[in-house]
C-alpha atoms as a PDB file:
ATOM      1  CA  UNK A   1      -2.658 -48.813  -7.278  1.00  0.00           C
ATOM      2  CA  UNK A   2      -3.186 -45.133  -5.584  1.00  0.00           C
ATOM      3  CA  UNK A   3      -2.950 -42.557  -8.412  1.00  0.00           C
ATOM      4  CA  UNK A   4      -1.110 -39.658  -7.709  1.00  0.00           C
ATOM      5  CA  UNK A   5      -2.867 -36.607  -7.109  1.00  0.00           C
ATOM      6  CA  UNK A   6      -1.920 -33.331  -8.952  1.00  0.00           C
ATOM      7  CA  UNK A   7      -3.583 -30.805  -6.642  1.00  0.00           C
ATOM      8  CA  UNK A   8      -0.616 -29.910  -4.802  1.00  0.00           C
ATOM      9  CA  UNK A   9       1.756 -29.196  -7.361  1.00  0.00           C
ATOM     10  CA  UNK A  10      -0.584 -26.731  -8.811  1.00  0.00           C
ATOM     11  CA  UNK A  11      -1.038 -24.673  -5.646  1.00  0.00           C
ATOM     12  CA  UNK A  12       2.126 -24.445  -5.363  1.00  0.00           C
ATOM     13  CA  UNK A  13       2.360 -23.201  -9.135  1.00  0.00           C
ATOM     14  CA  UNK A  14      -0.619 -20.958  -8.761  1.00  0.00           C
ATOM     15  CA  UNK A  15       0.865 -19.356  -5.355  1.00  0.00           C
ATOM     16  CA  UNK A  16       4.618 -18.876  -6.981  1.00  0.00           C
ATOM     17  CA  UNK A  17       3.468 -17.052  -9.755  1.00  0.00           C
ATOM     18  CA  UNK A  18       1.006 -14.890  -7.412  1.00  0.00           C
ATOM     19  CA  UNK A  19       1.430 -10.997  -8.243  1.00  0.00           C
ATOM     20  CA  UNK A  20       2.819 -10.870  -4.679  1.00  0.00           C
ATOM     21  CA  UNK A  21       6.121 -12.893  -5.205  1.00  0.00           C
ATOM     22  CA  UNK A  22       6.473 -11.590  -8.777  1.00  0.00           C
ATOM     23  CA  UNK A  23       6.898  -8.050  -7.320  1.00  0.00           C
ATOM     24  CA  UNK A  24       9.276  -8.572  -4.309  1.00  0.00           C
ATOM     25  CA  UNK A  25      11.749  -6.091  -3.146  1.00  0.00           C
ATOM     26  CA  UNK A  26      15.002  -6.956  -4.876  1.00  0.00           C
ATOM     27  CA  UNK A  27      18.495  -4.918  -5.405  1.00  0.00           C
ATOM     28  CA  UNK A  28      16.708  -3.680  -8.935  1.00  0.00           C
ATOM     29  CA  UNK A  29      13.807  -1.520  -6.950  1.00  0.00           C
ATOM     30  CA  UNK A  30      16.755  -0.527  -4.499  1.00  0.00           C
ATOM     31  CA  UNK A  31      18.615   0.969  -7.186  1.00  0.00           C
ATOM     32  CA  UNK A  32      14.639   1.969  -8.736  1.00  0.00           C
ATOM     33  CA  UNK A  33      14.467   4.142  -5.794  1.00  0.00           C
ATOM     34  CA  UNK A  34      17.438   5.638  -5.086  1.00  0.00           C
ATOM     35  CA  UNK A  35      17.486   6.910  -8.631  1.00  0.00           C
ATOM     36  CA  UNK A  36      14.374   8.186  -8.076  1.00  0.00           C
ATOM     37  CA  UNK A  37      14.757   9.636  -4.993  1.00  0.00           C
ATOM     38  CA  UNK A  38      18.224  11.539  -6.422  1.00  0.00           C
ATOM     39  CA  UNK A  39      15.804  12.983  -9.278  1.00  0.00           C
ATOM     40  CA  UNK A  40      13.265  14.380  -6.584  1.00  0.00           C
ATOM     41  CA  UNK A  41      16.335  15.401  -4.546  1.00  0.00           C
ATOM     42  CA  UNK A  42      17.133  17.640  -7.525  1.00  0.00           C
ATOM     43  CA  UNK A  43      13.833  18.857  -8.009  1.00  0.00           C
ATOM     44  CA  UNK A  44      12.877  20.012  -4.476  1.00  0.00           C
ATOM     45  CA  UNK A  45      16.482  22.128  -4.258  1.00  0.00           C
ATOM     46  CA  UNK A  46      15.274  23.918  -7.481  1.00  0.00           C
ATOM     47  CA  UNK A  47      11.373  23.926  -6.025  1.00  0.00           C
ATOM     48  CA  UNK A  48      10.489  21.697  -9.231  1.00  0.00           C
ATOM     49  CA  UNK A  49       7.242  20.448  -8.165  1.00  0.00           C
ATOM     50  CA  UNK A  50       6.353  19.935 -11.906  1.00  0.00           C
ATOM     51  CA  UNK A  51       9.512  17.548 -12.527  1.00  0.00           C
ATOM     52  CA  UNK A  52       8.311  15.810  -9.025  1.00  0.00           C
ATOM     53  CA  UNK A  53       4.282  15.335  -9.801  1.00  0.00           C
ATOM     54  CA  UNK A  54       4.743  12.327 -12.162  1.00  0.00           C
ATOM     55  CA  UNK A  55       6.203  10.290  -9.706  1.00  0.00           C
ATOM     56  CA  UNK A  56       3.565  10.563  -7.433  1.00  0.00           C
ATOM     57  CA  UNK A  57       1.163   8.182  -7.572  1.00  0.00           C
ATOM     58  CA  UNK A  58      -2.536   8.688  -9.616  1.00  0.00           C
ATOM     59  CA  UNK A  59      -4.288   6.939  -6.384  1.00  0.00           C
ATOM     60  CA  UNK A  60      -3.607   9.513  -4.389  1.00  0.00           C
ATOM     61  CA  UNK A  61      -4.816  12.208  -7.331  1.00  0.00           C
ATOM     62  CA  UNK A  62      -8.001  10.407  -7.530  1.00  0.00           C
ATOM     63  CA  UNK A  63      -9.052   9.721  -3.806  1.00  0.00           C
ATOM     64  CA  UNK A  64      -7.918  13.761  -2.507  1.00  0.00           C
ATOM     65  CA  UNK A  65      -9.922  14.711  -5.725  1.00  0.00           C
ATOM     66  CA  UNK A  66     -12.883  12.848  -4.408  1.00  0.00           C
ATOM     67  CA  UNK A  67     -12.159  13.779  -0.601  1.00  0.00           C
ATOM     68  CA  UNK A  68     -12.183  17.332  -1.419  1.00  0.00           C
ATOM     69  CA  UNK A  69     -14.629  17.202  -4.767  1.00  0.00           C
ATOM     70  CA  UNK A  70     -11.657  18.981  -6.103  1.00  0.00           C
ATOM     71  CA  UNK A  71     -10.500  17.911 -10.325  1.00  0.00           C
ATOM     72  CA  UNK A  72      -7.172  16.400 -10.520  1.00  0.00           C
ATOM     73  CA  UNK A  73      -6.111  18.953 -12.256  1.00  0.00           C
ATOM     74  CA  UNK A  74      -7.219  21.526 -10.015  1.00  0.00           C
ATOM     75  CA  UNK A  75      -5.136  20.015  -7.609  1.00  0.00           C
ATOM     76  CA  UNK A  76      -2.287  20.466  -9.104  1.00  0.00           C
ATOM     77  CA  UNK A  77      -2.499  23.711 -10.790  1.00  0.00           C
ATOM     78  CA  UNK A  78      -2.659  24.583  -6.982  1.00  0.00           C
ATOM     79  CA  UNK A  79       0.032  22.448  -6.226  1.00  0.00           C
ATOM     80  CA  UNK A  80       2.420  23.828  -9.121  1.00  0.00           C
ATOM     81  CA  UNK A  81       1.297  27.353  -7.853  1.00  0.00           C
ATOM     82  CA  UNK A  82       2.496  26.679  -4.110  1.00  0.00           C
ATOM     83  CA  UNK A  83       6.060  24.978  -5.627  1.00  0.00           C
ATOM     84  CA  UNK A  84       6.461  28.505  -7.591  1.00  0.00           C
ATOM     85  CA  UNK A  85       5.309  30.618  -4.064  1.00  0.00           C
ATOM     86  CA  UNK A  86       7.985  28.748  -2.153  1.00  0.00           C
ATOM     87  CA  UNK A  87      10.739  28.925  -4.900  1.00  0.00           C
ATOM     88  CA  UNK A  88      10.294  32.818  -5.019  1.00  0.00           C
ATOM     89  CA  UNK A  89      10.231  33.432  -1.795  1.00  0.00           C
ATOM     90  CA  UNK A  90      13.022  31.227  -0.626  1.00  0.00           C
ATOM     91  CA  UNK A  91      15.040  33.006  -3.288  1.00  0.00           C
ATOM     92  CA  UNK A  92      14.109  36.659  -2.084  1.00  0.00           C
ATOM     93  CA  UNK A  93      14.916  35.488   1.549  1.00  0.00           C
ATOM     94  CA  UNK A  94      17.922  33.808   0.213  1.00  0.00           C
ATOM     95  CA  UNK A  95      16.949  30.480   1.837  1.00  0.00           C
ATOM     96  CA  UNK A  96      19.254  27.243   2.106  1.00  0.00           C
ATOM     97  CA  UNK A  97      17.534  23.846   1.880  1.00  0.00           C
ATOM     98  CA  UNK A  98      18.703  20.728   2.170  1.00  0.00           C
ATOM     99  CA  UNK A  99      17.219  17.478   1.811  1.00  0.00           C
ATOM    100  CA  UNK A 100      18.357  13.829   3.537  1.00  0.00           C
ATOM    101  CA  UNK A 101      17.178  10.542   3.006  1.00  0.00           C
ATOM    102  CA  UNK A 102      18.204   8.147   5.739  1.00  0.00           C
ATOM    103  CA  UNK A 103      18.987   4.906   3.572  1.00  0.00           C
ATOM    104  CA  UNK A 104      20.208   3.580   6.758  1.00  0.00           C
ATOM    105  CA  UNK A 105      16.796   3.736   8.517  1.00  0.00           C
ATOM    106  CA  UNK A 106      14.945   2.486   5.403  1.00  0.00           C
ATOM    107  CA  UNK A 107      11.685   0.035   6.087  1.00  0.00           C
ATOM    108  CA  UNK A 108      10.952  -2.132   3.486  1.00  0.00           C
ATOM    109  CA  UNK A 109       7.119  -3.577   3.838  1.00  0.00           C
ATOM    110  CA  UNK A 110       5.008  -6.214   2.481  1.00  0.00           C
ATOM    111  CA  UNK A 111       1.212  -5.257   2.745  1.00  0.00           C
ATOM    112  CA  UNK A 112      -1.582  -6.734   3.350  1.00  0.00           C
ATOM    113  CA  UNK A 113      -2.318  -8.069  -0.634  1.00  0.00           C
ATOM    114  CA  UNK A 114       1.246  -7.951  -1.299  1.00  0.00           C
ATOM    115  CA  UNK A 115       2.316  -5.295  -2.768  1.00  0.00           C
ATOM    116  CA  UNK A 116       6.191  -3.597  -2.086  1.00  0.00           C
ATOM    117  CA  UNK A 117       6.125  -0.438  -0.461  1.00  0.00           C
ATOM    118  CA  UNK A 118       9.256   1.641   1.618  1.00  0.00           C
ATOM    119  CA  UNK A 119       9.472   4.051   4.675  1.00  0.00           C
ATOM    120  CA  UNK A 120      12.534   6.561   3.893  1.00  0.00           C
ATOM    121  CA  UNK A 121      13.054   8.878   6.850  1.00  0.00           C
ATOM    122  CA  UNK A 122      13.849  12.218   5.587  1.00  0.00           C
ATOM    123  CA  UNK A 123      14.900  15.443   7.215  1.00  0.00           C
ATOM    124  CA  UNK A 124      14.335  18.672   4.944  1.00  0.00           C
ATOM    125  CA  UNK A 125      16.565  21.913   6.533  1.00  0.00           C
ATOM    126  CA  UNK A 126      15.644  25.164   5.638  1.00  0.00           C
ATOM    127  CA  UNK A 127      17.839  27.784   6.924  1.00  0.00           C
ATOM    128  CA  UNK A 128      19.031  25.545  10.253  1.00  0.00           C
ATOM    129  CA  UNK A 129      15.697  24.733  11.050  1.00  0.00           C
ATOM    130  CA  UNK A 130      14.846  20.849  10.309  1.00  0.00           C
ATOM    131  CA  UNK A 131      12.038  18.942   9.908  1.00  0.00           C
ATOM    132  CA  UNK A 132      11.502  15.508  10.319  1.00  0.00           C
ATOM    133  CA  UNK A 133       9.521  13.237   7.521  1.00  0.00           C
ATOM    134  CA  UNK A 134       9.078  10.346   6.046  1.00  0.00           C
ATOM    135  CA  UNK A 135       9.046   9.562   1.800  1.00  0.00           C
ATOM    136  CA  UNK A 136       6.691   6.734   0.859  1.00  0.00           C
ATOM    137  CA  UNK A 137       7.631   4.843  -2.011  1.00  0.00           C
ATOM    138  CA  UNK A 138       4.781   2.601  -2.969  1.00  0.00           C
ATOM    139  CA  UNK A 139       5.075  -0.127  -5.834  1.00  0.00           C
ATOM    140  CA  UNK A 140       1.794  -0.159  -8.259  1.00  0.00           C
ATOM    141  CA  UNK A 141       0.455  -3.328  -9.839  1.00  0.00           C
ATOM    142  CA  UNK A 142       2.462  -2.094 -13.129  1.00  0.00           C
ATOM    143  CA  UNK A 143       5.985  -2.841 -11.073  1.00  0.00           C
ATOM    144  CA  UNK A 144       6.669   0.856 -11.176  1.00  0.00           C
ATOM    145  CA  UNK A 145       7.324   2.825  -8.364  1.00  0.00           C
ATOM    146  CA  UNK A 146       5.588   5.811  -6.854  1.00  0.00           C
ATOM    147  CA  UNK A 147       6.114   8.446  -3.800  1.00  0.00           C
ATOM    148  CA  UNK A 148       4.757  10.724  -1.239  1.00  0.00           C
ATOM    149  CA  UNK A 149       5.875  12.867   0.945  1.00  0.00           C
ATOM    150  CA  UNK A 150       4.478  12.080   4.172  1.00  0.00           C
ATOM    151  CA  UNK A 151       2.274  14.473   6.063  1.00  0.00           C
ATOM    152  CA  UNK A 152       0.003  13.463   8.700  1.00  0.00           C
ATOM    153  CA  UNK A 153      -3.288  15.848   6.960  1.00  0.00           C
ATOM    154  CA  UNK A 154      -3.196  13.174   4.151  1.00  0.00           C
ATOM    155  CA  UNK A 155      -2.892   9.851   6.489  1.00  0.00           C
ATOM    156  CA  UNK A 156      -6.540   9.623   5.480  1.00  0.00           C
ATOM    157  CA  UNK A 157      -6.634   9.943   2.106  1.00  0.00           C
ATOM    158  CA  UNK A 158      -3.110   7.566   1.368  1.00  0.00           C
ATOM    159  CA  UNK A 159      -5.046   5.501   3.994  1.00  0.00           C
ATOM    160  CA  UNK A 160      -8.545   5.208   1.497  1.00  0.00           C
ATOM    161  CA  UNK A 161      -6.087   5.110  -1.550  1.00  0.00           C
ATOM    162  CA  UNK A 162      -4.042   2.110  -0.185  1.00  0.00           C
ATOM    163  CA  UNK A 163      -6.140   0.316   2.384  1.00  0.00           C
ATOM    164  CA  UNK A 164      -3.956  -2.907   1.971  1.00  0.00           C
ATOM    165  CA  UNK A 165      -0.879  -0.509   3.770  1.00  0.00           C
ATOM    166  CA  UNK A 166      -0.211  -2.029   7.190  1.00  0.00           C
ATOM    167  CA  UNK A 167       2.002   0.225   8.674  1.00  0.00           C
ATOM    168  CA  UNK A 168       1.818   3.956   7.802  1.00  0.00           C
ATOM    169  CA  UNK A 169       4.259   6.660   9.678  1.00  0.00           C
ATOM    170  CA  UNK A 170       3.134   8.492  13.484  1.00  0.00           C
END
């Protein structure tokens, strides 16, 4: 009588309840984001970067800290200080800005351990001129959801924060 072996089933346990699959992309983080992203939409018409700076996320804060030997909270203090330059003088220039996500263009990626994380084109216009960018939302290991504005003089430090990122915008 050949006795029935148990080994398989219990991979196949083990790999469905992997962190991974327990995080996947689903309509919830769509709506996750979007919410989010309407927030930060508010924020950078009203140069908010205080309202914006909790929803970035702390392994960014910690690697450019250690990149630049810089504290975290040095950072930003200088990043709350720029928000405030560029909110007073787009008012005394009378500036209009304008921010677009395009949903349409949206790249949802798996990477390399797992873990969720989006490419949202953006284009910001400031008084007709535009510029091209990209919004990374990155899920943590807590299921929440975290973002960046994409600028190529920190593809090295989101690079040492999230090494398991496979695909990263030009």
């Amino acid at each position: 009588m050949k006795t029935k072996s148990f080994l398989p089933s219990m991979v196949l346990v083990a790999f469905l309840a992997s962190p991974a699959l327990s995080f996947a992309y689903d309509e919830q983080d769509e709506k996750t984001i979007r919410a989010d992203v309407a927030k930060m939409k508010a924020a950078t018409l009203k140069h908010d970067v205080k309202s914006i700076m909790p929803m970035m996320p702390q392994a960014f804060f910690d690697t450019l800290s250690k990149e630049t030997n810089t504290p975290i909270s040095k950072i930003k203090q200088e990043m709350l200080k720029q928000g405030e330059e560029t909110a007073r003088d787009a008012k005394e220039l009378n500036a209009s800005l304008d921010y677009v996500i395009h949903w349409k263009k949206q790249r949802v990626l798996k990477s390399k351990t797992g873990r969720d994380y989006v490419l949202l084109p953006t284009t910001t216009r400031l008084n007709g001129l535009e510029i091209k960018g990209n919004l990374i939302a990155i899920k943590e290991d807590d299921g929440k959801w975290y973002y960046l504005q994409y600028q190529p003089i920190f593809k090295s430090v989101i690079q040492k924060a999230y090494p398991d990122l496979k695909v990263l915008p030009k």
